[in-house]
Protein backbone atom coordinates (compact mmCIF):
# COMPACT_ATOMS: atom_id res chain seq x y z
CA UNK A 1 35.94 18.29 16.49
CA UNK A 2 34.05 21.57 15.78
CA UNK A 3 34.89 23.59 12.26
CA UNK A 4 34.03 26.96 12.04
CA UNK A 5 30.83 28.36 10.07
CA UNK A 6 32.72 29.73 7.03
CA UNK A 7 35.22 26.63 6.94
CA UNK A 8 32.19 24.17 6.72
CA UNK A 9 30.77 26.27 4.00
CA UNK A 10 33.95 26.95 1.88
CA UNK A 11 34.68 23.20 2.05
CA UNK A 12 31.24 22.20 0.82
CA UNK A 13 31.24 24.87 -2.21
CA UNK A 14 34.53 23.63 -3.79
CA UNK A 15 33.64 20.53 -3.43
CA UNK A 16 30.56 21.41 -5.07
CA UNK A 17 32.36 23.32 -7.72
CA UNK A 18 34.95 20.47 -8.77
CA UNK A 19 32.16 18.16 -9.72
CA UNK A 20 31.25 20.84 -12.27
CA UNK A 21 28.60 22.70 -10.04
CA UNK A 22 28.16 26.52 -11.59
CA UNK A 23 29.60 28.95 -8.86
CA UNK A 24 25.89 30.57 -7.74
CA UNK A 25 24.50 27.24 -7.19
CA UNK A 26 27.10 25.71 -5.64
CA UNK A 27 27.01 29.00 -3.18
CA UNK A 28 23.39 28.68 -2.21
CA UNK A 29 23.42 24.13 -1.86
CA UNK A 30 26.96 24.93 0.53
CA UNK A 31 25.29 27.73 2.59
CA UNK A 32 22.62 25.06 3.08
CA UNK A 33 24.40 22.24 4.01
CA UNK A 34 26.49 24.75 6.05
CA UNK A 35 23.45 26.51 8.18
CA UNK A 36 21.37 23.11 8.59
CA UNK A 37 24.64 22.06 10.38
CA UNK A 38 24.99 25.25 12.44
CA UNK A 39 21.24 24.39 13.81
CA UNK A 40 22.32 21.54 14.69
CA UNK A 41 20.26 19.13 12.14
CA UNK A 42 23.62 17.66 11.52
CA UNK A 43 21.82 14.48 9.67
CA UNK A 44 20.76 16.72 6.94
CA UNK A 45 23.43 18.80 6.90
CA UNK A 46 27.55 17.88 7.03
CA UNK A 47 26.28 14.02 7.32
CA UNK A 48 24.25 13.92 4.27
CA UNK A 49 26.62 16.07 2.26
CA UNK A 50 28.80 13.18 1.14
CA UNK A 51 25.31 11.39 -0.27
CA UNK A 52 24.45 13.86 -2.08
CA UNK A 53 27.94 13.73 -4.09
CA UNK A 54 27.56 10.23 -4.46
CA UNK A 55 23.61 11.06 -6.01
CA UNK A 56 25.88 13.62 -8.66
CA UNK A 57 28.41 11.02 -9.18
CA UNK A 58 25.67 8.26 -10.05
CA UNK A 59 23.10 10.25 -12.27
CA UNK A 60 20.55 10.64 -9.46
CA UNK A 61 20.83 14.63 -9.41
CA UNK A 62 21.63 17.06 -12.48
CA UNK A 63 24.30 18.96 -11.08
CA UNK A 64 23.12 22.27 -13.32
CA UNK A 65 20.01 21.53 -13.67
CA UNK A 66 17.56 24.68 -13.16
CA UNK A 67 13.61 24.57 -12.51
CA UNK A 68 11.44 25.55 -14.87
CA UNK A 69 8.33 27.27 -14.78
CA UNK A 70 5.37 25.13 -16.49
CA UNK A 71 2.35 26.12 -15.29
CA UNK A 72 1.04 29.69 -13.96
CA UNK A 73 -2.54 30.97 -12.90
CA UNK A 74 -2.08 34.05 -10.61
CA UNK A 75 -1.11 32.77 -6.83
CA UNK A 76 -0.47 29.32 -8.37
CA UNK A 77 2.59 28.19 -9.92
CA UNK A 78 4.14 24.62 -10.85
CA UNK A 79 7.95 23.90 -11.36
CA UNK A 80 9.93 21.57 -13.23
CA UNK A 81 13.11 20.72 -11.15
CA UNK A 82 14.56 19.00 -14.10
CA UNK A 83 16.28 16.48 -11.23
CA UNK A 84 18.57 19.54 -10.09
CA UNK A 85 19.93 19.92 -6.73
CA UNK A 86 16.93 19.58 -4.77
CA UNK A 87 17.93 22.01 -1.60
CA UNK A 88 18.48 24.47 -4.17
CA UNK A 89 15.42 24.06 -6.18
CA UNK A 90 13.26 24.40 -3.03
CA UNK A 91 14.97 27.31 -1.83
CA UNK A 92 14.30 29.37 -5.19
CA UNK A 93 10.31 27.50 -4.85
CA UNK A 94 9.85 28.97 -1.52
CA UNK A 95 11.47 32.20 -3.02
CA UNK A 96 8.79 32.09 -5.82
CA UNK A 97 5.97 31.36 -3.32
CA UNK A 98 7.00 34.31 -0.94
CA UNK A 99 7.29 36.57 -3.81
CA UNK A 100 3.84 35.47 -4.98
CA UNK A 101 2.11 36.31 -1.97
CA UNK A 102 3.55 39.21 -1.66
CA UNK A 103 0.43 40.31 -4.10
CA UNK A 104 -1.89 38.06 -3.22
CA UNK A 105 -1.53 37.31 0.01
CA UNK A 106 -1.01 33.57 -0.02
CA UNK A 107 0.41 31.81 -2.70
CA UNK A 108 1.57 28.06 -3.79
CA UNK A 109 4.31 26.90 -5.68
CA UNK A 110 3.91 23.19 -6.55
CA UNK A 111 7.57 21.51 -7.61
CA UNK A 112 7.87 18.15 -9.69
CA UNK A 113 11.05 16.65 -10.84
CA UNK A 114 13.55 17.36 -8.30
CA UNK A 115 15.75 15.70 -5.72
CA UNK A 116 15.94 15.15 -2.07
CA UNK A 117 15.83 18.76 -0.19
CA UNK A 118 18.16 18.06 2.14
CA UNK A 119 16.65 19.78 5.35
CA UNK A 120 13.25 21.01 4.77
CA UNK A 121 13.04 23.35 8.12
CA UNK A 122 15.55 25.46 6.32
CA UNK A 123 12.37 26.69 4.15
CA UNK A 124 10.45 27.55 6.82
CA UNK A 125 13.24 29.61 8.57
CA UNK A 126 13.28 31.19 5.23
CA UNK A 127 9.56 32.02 4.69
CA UNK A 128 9.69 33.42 8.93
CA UNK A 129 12.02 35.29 8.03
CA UNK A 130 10.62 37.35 5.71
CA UNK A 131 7.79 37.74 7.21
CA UNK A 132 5.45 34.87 5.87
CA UNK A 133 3.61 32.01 7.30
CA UNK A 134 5.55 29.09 5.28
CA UNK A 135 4.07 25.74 4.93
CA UNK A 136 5.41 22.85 2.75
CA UNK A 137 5.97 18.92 2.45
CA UNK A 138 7.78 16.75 0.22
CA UNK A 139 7.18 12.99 -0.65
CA UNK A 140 10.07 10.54 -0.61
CA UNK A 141 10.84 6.73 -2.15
CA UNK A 142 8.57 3.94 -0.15
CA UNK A 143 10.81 3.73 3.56
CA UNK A 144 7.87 3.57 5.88
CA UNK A 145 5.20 0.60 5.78
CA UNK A 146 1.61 1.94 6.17
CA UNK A 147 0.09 1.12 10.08
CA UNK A 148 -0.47 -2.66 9.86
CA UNK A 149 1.38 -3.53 7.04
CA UNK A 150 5.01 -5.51 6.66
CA UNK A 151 6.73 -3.82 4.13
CA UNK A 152 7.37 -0.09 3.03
CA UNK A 153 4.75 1.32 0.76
CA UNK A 154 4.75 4.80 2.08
CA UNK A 155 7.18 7.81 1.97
CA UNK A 156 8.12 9.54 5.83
CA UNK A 157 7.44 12.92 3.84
CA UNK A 158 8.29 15.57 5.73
CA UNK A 159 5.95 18.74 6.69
CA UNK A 160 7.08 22.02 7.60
CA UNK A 161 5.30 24.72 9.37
CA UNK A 162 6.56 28.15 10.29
CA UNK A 163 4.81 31.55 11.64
CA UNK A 164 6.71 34.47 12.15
CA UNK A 165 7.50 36.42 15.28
CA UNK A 166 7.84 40.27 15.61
CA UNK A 167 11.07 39.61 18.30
CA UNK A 168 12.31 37.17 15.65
CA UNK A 169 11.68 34.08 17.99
CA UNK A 170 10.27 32.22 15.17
CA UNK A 171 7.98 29.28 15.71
CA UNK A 172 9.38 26.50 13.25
CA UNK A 173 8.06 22.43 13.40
CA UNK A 174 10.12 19.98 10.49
CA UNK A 175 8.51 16.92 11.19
CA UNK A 176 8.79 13.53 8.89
CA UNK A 177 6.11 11.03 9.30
CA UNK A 178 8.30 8.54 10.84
CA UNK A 179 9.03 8.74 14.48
CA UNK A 180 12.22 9.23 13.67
CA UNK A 181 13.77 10.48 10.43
CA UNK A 182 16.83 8.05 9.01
CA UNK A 183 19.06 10.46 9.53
CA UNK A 184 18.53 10.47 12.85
CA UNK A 185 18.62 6.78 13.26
CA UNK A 186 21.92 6.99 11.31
CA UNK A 187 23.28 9.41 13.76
CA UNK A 188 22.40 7.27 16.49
CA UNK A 189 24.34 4.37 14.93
CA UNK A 190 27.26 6.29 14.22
CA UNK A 191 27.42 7.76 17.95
CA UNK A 192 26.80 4.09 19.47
CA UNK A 193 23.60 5.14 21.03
CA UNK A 194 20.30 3.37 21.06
CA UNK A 195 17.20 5.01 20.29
CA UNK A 196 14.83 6.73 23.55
CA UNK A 197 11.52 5.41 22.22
CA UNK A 198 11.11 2.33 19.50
CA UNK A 199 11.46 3.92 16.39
CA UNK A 200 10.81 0.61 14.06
CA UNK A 201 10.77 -3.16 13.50
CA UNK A 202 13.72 -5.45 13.40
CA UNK A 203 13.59 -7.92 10.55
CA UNK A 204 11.64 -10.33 12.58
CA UNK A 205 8.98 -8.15 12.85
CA UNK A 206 9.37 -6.44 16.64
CA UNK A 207 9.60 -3.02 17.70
CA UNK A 208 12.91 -1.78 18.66
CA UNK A 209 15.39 1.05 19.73
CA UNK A 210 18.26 -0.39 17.85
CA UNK A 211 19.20 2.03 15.27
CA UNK A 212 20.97 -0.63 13.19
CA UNK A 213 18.22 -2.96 13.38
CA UNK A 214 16.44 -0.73 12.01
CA UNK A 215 18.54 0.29 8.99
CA UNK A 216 18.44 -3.24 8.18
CA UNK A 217 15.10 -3.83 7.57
CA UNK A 218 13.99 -0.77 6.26
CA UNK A 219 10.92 -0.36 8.52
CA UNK A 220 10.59 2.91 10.63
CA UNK A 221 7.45 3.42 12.90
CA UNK A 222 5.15 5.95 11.91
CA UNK A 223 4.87 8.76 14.10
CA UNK A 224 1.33 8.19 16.18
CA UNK A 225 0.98 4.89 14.46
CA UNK A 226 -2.17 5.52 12.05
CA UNK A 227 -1.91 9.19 12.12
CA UNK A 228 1.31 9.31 10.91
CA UNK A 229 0.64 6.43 8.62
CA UNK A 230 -2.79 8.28 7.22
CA UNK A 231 -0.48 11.91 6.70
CA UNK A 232 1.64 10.48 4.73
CA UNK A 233 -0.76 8.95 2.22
CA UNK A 234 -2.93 12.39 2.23
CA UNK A 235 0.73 14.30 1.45
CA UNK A 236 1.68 11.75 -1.20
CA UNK A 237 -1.36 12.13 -3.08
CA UNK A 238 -1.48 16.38 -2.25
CA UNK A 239 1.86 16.35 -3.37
CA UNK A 240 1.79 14.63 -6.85
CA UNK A 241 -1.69 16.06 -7.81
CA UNK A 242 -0.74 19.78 -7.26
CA UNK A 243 2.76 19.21 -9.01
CA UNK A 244 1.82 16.97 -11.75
CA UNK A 245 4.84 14.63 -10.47
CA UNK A 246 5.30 11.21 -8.93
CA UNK A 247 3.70 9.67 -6.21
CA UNK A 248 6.05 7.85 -3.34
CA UNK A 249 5.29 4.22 -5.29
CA UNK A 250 6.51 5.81 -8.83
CA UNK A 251 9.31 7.17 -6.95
CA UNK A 252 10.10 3.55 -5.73
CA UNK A 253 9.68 2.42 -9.21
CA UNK A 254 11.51 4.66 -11.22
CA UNK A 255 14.89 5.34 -8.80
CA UNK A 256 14.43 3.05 -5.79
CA UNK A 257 15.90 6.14 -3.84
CA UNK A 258 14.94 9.31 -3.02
CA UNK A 259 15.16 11.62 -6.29
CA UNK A 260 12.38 12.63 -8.49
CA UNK A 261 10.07 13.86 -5.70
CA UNK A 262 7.47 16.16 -5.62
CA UNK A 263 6.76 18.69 -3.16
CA UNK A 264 4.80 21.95 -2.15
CA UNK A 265 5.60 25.29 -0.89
CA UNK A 266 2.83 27.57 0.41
CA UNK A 267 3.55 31.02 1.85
CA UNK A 268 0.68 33.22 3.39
CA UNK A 269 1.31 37.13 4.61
CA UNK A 270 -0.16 38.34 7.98
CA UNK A 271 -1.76 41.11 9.51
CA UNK A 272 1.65 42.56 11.55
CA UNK A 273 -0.85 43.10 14.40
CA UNK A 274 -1.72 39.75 14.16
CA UNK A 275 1.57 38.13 14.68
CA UNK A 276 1.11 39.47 18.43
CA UNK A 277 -0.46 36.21 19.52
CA UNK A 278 2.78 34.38 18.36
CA UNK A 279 4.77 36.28 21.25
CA UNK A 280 1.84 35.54 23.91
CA UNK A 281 1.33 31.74 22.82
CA UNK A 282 5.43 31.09 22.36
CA UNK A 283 5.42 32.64 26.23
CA UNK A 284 2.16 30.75 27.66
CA UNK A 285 3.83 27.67 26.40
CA UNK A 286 7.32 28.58 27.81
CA UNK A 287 5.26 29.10 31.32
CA UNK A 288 4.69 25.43 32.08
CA UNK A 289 6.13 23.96 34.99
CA UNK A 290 9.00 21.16 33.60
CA UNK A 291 8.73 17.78 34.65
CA UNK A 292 11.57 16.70 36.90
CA UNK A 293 14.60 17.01 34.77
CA UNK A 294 13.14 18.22 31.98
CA UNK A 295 13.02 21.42 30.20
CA UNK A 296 9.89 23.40 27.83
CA UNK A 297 10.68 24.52 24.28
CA UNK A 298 8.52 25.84 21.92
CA UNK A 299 8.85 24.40 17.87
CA UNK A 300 11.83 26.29 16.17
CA UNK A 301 13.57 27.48 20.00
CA UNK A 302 16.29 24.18 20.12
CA UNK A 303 17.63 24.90 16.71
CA UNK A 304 17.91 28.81 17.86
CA UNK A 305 20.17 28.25 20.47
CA UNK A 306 21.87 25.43 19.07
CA UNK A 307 22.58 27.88 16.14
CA UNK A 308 23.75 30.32 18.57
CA UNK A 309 26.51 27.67 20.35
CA UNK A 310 27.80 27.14 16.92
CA UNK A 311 28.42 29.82 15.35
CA UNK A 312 30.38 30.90 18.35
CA UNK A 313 32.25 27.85 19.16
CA UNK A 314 32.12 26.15 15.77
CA UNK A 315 29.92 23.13 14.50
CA UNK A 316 30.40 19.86 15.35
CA UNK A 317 31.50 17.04 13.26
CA UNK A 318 32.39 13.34 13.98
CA UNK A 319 35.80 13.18 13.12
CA UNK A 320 34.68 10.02 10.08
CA UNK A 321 32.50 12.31 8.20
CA UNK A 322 35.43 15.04 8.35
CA UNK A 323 37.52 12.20 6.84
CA UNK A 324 35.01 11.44 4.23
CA UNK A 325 34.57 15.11 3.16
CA UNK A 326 38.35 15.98 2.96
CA UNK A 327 38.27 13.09 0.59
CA UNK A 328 36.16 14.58 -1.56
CA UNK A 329 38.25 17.32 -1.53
CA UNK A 330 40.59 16.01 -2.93
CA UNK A 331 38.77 14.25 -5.63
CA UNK A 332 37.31 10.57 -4.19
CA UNK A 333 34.26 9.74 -4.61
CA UNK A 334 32.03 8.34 -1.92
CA UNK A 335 30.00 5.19 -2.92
């Protein structure tokens, strides 16, 4: 089925609101949810939604909750999220950090204390679109085992980059460390399909494309093996030593799921001449001859159309999650 923009949005905020959400933040998490949807990252959007009621219901994430400003030298900043919700408390971070380098040119807001962002492209988008070069990474509870270990002692911490473009073609990457995120592997469960590439190991230790296999033993493949294994270490660390939070293992300690991260948001302001080369690398890269079949996109150019589709024709949704969420609606919970 596919639910219009406004619908999805409306639905999200009251059921934001009846769990005792205040009206503005409630607004700002369900435009969130909403727009990650309409790009199409439906596994961090209208999927994850009914999670992140169940994290209210249990404790995990201070429903009112507001960051805090602890810490201040000039372009530098850190926040206490005080464990509210985290897709709101990194939109007013990336806020901060774009207002900060406004007068300095480049600026870094370093968040402790706060819950899973839902999306983190969304703050990129957000930076590009006013103008800034946006950069930032969260860490995450232990899900991904470090390249040739068994068991999962690192986060799949996702990084975001983002660079403006004068024709508003912004180039946007939202990468975790894992080959592929869990809510994509989720998603792949809950449409039947198996995965293109391996994506992790099965309980007995091989690689496989079986999404469920996957979920079982909590091992996802990092993405280029050691790289991916060695960037999420260096983030970890980055991450918790700028914010003065946790690190992925005292995440694992203290919650066991994914609340009480830390993360970083770093926006920088260009030259507007600069910002030229965006246009001519976006359109040398959109020049290469596809492989049979296939098609050329540059980072950020997917979700554009994909946005485009469904705010025309409405967004998708598998017809169980709809279920799930009009539950809420009218007051269940969702364990």
């Amino acid at each position: 089925m596919r639910i219009p923009f406004d619908e999805l949005k409306a639905t999200f905020e009251e059921i934001l609101k009846s769990r005792g959400i205040k009206e503005e933040t409630a607004r700002i998490s369900a435009e969130n949810f909403a727009s990650s949807s309409a790009d199409g990252v439906y596994t961090h959007g209208v999927n994850r939604f009914p999670k992140v009621i169940s994290y209210l219901e249990r404790g995990l994430i201070n429903g009112n909750g507001e960051p805090e400003r602890v810490f201040s030298m000039g372009a530098v900043e850190r926040w206490d999220g005080h464990m509210g919700l985290g897709n709101v408390n990194a939109k007013k971070a990336m806020d901060r950090a774009c207002g900060l380098a406004s007068l300095h040119g480049i600026a870094m807001v370093a968040l402790k204390n706060t819950s899973h962002w839902m999306r983190g492209g969304a703050y990129g988008w957000q930076a590009a679109e006013r103008g800034f070069i946006g950069l930032c990474w969260t860490n995450s509870m232990p899900n991904m085992p470090p390249w040739g270990g068994t068991d999962p002692r690192l986060g799949n911490n996702p990084l975001v980059i983002a660079v403006p473009s004068p024709d508003g073609n912004h180039a946007v990457i939202d990468m975790a460390m894992s080959q592929f995120s869990y809510g994509k592997i989720e998603l792949a469960r809950l449409k039947g399909e198996t995965l293109p590439v391996p994506g992790g190991w099965n309980k007995g230790g091989a690689l496989t494309c079986d999404p469920k296999e996957i979920e079982e033993s909590r091992l996802v493949l990092p993405m280029g093996y050691w790289k991916g294994s060695g960037l999420s270490v260096l983030l970890d660390i980055a991450a918790a030593v700028l914010s003065g939070g946790r690190t992925v293992k005292e995440i694992g300690e203290a919650f066991g799921e994914d609340a009480g991260v830390s993360q970083i948001f770093i926006a920088m302001k260009p030259e507007p001449e600069a910002l030229m080369a965006v246009t001519q690398v976006l359109e040398d890269v959109k020049a290469s001859a596809p492989r049979e079949g296939g098609s050329v996109f540059y980072p950020g150019e997917i979700e554009k159309n994909t946005r485009k589709e469904n705010m025309e024709r409405g967004i998708p949704v598998l017809d169980t999650v709809w279920e799930t969420i009009q539950a809420l609606k009218k007051g269940g919970s969702h364990g």
